[in-house]
C-alpha atoms as a PDB file:
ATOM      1  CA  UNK A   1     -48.479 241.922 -16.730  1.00  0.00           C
ATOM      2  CA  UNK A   2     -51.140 239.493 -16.027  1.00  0.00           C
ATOM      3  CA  UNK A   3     -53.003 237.477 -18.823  1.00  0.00           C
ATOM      4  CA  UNK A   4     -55.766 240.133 -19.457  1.00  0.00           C
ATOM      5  CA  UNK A   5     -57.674 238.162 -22.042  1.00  0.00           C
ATOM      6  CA  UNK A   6     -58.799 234.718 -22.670  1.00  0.00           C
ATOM      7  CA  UNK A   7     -58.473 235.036 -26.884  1.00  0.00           C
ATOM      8  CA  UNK A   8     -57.866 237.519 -29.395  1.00  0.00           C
ATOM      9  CA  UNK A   9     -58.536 237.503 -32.937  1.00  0.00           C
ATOM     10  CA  UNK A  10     -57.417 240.124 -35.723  1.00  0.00           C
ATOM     11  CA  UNK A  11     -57.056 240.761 -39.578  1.00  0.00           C
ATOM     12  CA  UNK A  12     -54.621 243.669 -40.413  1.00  0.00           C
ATOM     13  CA  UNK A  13     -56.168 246.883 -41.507  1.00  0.00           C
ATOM     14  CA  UNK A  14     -54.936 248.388 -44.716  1.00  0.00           C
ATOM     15  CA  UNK A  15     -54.109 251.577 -45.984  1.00  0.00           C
ATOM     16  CA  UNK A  16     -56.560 251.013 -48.905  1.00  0.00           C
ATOM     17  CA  UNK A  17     -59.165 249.527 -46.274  1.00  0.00           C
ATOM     18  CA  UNK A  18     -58.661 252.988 -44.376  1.00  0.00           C
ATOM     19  CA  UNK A  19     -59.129 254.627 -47.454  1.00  0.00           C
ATOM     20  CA  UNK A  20     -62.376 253.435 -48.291  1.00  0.00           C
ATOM     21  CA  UNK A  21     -64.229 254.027 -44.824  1.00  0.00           C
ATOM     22  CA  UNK A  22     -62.427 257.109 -44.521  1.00  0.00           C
ATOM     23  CA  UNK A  23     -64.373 257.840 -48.161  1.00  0.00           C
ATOM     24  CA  UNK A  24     -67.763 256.764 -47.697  1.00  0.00           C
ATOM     25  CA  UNK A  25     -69.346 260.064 -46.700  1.00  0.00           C
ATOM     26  CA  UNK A  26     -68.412 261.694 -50.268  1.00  0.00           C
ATOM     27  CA  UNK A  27     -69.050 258.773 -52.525  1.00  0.00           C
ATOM     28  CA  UNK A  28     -72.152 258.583 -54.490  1.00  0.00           C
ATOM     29  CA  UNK A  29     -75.150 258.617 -52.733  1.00  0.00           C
ATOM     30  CA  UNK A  30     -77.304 254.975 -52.662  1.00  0.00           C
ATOM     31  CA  UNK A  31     -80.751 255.630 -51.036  1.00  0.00           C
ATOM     32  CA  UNK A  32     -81.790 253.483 -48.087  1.00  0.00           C
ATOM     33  CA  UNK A  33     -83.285 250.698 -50.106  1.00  0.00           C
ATOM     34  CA  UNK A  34     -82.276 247.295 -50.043  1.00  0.00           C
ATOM     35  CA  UNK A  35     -81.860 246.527 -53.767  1.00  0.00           C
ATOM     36  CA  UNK A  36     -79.616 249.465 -53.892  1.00  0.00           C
ATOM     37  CA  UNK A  37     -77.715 248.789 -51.267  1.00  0.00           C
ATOM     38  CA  UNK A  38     -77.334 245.321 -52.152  1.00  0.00           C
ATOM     39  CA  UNK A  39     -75.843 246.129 -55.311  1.00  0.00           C
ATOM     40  CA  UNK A  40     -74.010 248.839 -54.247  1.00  0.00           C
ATOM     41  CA  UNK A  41     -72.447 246.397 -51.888  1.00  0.00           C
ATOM     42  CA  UNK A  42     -71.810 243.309 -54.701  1.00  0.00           C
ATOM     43  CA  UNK A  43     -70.013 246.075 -56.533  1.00  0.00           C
ATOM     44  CA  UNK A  44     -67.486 246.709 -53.837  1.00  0.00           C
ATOM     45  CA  UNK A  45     -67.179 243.001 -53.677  1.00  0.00           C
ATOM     46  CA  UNK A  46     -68.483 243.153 -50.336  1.00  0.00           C
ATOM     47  CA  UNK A  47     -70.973 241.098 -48.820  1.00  0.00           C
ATOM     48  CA  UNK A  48     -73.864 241.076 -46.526  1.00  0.00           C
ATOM     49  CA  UNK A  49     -72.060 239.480 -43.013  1.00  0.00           C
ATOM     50  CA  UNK A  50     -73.989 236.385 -42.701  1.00  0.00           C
ATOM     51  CA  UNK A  51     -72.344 234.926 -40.091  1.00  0.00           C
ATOM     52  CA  UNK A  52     -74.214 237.204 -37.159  1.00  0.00           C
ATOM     53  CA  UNK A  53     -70.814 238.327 -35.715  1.00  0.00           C
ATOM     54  CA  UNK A  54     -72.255 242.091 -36.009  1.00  0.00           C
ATOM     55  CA  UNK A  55     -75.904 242.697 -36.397  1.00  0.00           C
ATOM     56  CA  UNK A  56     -76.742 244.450 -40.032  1.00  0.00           C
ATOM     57  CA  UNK A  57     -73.707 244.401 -40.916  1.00  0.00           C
ATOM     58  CA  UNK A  58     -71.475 243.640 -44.019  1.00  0.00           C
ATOM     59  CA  UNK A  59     -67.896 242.232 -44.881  1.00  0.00           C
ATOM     60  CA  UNK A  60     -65.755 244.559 -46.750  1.00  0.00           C
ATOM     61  CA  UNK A  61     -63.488 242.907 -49.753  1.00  0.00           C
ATOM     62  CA  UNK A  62     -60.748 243.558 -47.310  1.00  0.00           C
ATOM     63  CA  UNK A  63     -62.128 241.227 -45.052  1.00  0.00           C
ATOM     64  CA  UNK A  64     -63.108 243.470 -41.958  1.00  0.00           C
ATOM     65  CA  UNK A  65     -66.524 243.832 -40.646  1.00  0.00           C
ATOM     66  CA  UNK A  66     -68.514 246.980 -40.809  1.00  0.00           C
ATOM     67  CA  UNK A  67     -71.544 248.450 -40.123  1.00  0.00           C
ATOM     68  CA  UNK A  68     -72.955 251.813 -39.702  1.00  0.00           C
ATOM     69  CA  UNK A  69     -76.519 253.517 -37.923  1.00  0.00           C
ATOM     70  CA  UNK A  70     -78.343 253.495 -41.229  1.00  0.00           C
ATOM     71  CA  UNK A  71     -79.261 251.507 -43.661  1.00  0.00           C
ATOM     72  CA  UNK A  72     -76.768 253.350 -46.116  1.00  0.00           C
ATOM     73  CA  UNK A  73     -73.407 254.284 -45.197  1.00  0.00           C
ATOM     74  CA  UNK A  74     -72.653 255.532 -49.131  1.00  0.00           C
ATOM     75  CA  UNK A  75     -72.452 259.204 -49.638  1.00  0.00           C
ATOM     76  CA  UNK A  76     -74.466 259.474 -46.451  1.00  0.00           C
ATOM     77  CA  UNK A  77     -72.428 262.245 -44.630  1.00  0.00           C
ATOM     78  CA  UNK A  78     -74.233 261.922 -41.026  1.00  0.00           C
ATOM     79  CA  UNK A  79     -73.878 258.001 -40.873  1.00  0.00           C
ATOM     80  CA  UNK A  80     -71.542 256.412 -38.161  1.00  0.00           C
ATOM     81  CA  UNK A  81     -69.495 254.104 -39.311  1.00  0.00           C
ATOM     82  CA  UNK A  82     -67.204 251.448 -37.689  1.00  0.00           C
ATOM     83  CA  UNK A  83     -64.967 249.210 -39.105  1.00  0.00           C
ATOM     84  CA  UNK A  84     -63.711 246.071 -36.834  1.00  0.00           C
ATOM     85  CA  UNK A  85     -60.734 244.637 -37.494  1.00  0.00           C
ATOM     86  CA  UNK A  86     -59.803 242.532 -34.062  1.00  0.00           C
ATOM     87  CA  UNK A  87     -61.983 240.868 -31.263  1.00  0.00           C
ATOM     88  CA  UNK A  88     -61.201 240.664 -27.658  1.00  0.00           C
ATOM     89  CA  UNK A  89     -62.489 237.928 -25.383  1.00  0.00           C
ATOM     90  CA  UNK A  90     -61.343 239.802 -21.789  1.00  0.00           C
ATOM     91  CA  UNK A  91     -61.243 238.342 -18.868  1.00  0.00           C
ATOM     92  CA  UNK A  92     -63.805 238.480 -16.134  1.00  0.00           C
ATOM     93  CA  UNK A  93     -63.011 238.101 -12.912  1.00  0.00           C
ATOM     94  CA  UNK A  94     -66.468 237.369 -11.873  1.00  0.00           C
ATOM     95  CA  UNK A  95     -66.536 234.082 -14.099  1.00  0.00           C
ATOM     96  CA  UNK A  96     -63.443 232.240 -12.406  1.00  0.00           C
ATOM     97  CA  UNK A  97     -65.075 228.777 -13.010  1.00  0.00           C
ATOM     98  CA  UNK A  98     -65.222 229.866 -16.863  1.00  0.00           C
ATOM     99  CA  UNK A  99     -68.646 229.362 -17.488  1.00  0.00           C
ATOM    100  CA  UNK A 100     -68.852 231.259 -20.549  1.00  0.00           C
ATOM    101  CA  UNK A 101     -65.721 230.104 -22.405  1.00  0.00           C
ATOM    102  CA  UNK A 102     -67.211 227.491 -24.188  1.00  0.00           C
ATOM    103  CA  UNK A 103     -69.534 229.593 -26.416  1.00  0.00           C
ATOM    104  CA  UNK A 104     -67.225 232.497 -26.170  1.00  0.00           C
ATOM    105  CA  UNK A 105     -64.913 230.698 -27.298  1.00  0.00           C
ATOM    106  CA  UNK A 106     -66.674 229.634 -30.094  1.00  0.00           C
ATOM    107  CA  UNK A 107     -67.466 233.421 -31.104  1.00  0.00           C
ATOM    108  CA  UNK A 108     -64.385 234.180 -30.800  1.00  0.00           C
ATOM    109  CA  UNK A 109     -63.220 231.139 -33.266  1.00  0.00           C
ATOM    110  CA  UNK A 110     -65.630 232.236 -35.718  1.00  0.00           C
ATOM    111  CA  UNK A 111     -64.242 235.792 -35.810  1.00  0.00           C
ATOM    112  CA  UNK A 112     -60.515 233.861 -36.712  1.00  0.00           C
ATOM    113  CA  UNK A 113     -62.274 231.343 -39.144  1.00  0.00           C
ATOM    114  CA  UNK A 114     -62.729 234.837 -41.191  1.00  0.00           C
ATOM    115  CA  UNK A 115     -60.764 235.226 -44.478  1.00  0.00           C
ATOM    116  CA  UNK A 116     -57.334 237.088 -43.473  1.00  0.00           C
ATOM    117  CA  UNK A 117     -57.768 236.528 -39.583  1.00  0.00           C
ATOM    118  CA  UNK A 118     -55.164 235.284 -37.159  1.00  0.00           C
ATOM    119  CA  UNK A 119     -55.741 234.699 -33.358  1.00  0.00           C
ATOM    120  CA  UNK A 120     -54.043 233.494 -30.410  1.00  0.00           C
ATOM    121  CA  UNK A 121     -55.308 231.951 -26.944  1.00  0.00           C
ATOM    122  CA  UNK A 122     -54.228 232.880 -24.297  1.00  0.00           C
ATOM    123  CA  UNK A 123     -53.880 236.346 -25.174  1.00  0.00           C
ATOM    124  CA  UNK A 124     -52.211 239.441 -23.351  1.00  0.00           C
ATOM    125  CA  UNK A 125     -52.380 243.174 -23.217  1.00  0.00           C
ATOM    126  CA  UNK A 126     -49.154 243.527 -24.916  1.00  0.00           C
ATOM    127  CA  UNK A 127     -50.662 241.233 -27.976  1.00  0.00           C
ATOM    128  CA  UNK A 128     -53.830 243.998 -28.215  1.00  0.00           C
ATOM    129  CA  UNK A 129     -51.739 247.142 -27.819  1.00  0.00           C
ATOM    130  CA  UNK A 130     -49.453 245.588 -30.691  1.00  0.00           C
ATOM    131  CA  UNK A 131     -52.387 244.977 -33.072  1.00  0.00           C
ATOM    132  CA  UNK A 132     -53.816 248.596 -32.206  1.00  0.00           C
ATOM    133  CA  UNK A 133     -50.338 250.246 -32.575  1.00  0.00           C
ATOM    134  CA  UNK A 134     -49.975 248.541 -36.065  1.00  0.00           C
ATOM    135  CA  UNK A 135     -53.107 249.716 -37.430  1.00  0.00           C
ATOM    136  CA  UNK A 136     -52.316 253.654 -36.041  1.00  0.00           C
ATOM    137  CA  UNK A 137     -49.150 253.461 -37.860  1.00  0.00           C
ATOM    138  CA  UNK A 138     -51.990 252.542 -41.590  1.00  0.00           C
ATOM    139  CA  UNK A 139     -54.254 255.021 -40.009  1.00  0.00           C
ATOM    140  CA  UNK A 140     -51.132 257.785 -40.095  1.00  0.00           C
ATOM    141  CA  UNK A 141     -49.600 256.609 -43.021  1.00  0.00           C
ATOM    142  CA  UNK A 142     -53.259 257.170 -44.993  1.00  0.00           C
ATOM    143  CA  UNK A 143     -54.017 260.737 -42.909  1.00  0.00           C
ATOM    144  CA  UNK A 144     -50.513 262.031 -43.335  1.00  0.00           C
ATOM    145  CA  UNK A 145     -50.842 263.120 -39.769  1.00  0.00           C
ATOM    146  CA  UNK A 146     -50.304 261.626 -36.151  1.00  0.00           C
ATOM    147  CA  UNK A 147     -53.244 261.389 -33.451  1.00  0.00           C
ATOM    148  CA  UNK A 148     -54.135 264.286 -31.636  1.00  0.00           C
ATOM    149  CA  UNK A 149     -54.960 262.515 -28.817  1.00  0.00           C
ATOM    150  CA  UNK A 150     -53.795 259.405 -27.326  1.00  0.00           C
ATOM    151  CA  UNK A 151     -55.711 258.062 -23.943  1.00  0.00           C
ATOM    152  CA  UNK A 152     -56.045 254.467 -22.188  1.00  0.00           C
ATOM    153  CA  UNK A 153     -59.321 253.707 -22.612  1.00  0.00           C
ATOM    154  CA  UNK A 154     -61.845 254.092 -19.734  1.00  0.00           C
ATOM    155  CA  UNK A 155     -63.392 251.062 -17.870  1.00  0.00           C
ATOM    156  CA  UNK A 156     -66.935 253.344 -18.192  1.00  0.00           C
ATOM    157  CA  UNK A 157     -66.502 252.391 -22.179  1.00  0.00           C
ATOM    158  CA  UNK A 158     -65.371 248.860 -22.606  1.00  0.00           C
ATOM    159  CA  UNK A 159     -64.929 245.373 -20.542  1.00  0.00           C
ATOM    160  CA  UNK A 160     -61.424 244.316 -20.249  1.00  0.00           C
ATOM    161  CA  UNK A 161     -58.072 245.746 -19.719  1.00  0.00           C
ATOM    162  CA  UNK A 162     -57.317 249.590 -20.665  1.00  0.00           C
ATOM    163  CA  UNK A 163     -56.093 249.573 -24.077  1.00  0.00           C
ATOM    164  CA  UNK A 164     -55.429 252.618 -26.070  1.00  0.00           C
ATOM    165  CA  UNK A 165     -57.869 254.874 -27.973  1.00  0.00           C
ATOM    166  CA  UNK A 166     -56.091 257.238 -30.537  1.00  0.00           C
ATOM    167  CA  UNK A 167     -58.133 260.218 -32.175  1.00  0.00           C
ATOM    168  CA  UNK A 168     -57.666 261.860 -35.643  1.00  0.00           C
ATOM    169  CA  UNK A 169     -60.157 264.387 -37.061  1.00  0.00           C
ATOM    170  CA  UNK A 170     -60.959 265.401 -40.832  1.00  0.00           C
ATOM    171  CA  UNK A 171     -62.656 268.926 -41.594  1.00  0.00           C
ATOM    172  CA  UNK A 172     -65.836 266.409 -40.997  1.00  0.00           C
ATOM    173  CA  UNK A 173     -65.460 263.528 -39.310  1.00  0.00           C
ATOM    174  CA  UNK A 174     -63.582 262.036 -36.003  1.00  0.00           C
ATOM    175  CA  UNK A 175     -61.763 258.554 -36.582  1.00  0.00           C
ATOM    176  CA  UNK A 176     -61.299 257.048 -33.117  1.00  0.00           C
ATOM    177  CA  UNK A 177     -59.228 253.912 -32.931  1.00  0.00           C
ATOM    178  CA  UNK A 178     -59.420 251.432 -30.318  1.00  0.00           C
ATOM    179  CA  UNK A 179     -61.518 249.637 -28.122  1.00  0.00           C
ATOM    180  CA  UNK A 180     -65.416 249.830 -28.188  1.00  0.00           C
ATOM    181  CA  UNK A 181     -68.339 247.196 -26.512  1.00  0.00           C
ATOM    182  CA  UNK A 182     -69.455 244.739 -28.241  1.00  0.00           C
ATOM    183  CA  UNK A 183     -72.712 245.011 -30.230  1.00  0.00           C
ATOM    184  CA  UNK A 184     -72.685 241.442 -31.476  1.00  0.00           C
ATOM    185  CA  UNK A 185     -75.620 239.228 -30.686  1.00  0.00           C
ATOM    186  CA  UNK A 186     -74.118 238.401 -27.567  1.00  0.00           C
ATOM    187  CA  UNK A 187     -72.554 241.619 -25.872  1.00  0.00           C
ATOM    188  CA  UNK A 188     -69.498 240.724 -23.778  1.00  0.00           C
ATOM    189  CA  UNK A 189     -66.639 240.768 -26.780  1.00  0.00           C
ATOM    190  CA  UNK A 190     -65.074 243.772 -27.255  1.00  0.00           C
ATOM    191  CA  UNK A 191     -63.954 245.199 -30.702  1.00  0.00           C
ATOM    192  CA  UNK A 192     -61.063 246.448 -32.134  1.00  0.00           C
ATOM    193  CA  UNK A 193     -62.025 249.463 -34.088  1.00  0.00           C
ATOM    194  CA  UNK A 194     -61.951 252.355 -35.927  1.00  0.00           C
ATOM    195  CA  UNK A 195     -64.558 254.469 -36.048  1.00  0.00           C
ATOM    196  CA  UNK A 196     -65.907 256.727 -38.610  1.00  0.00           C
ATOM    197  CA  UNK A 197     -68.275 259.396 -37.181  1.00  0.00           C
ATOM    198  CA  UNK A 198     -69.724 263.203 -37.968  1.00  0.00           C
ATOM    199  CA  UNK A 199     -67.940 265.294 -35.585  1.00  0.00           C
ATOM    200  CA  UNK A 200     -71.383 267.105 -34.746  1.00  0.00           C
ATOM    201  CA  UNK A 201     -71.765 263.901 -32.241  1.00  0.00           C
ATOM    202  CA  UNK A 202     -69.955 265.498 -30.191  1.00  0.00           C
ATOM    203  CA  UNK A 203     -68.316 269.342 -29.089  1.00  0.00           C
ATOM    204  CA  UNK A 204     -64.959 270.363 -29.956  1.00  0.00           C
ATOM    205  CA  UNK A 205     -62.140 267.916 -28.734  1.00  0.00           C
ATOM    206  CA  UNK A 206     -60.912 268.300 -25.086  1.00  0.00           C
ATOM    207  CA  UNK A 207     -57.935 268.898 -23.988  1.00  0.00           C
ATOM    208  CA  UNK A 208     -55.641 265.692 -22.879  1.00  0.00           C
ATOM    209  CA  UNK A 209     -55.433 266.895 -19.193  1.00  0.00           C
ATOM    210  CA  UNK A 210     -59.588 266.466 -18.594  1.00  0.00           C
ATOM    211  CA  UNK A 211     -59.539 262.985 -18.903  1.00  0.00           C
ATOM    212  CA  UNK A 212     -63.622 262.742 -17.826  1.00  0.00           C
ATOM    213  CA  UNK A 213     -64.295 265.048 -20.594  1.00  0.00           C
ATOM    214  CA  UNK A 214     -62.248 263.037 -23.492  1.00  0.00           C
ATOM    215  CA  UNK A 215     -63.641 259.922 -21.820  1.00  0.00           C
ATOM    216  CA  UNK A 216     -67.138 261.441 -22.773  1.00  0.00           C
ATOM    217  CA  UNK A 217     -66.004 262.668 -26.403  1.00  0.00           C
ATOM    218  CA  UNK A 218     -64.768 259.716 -27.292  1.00  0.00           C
ATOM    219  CA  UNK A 219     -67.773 257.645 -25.990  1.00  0.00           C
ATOM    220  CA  UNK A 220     -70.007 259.827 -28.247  1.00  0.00           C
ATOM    221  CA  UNK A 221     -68.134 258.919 -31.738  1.00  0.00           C
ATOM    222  CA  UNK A 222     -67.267 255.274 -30.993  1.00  0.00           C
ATOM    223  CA  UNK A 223     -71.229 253.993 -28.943  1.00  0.00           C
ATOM    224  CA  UNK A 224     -72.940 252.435 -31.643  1.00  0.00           C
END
């Protein structure tokens, strides 16, 4: 297979780091205010992420990024939630001349500069699929349950080679793993990540076969 990516950059999810995103909705509530949030979040030896790699978002004591559609992710049963662990600089076969690898490049360094993050350049599908297969195997482990659904992402959802989403479901939420677009200040990235979201986003799960219809499902718990 063909070099699908310029760069990738990762940090290892956890089984504990799992654990805590998959616990957010029934912690404590914190209201939407910014000194309760803020200590909430020194607390949880997190911190606010500073370095503008997400917008609004923090850096978890496991060293992942994540950030969620409300001010409040704790106890807040009806916030999305997404938790990136890897970052994808795909290649674009419009830019042959590689006019944006210079500051892509340099996003994608600052990503790997992160405590606990690892990266190579070039990069290859294989290398992604590896990461994402590793972190299924902590996302099983924590569930006690396989995915229900595994599907090769669509090119409707993210830029860059297909890559595998994998979907799990609690009596609540939907954790998608996998790759989502990039909602960094500068939009062409794509994440590695999994997603915490209220199942209400979207109807029940499709079957495997209608692959429009998944395509749709899963775009409606991993579009930030």
């Amino acid at each position: 297979m063909s070099v699908p990516v310029h760069a990738l950059a990762h940090r290892p999810l956890t089984t504990e780091a799992v654990a805590e995103l998959v616990a957010l909705p029934a912690v404590p509530s914190v209201p939407d205010d910014f000194d309760a949030v803020d200590k909430e979040v020194r607390l949880r030896g997190w911190v606010w992420e500073e370095d503008g790699l997400v917008c609004e978002s923090f850096r978890t004591a496991h060293g992942h990024v994540l950030c969620a559609d409300v001010v409040s992710p704790f106890g807040c049963g009806e916030a999305r939630t997404f938790l990136v662990f890897g970052e994808v600089y795909p290649v674009d076969p419009h830019d042959e001349d590689m006019t944006n690898a210079a500051w892509l490049y340099g996003l994608v360094d600052r990503w790997q500069e992160g405590p606990g993050w690892t990266g190579c350049r070039p990069s290859t599908a294989e290398d992604c699929e590896a990461v994402l297969a590793r972190a299924a195997r902590v996302v099983t482990e924590h569930l006690g349950t396989a995915p229900e659904r595994t599907v090769l992402s669509s090119d409707t959802l993210v830029t860059g080679p297909p890559l595998t989403h994998r979907v799990w479901r609690t009596a609540t939420h939907a954790l998608v793993l996998g790759p989502a677009a990039d909602n960094g200040p500068y939009g062409y990235l794509t994440h590695l990540q999994l997603s915490s979201t209220p199942l209400s986003c979207g109807p029940e799960l499709p079957p495997a076969e209608d692959e429009d219809a998944l395509a749709a499902w899963i775009a409606a718990h991993i579009d930030w």
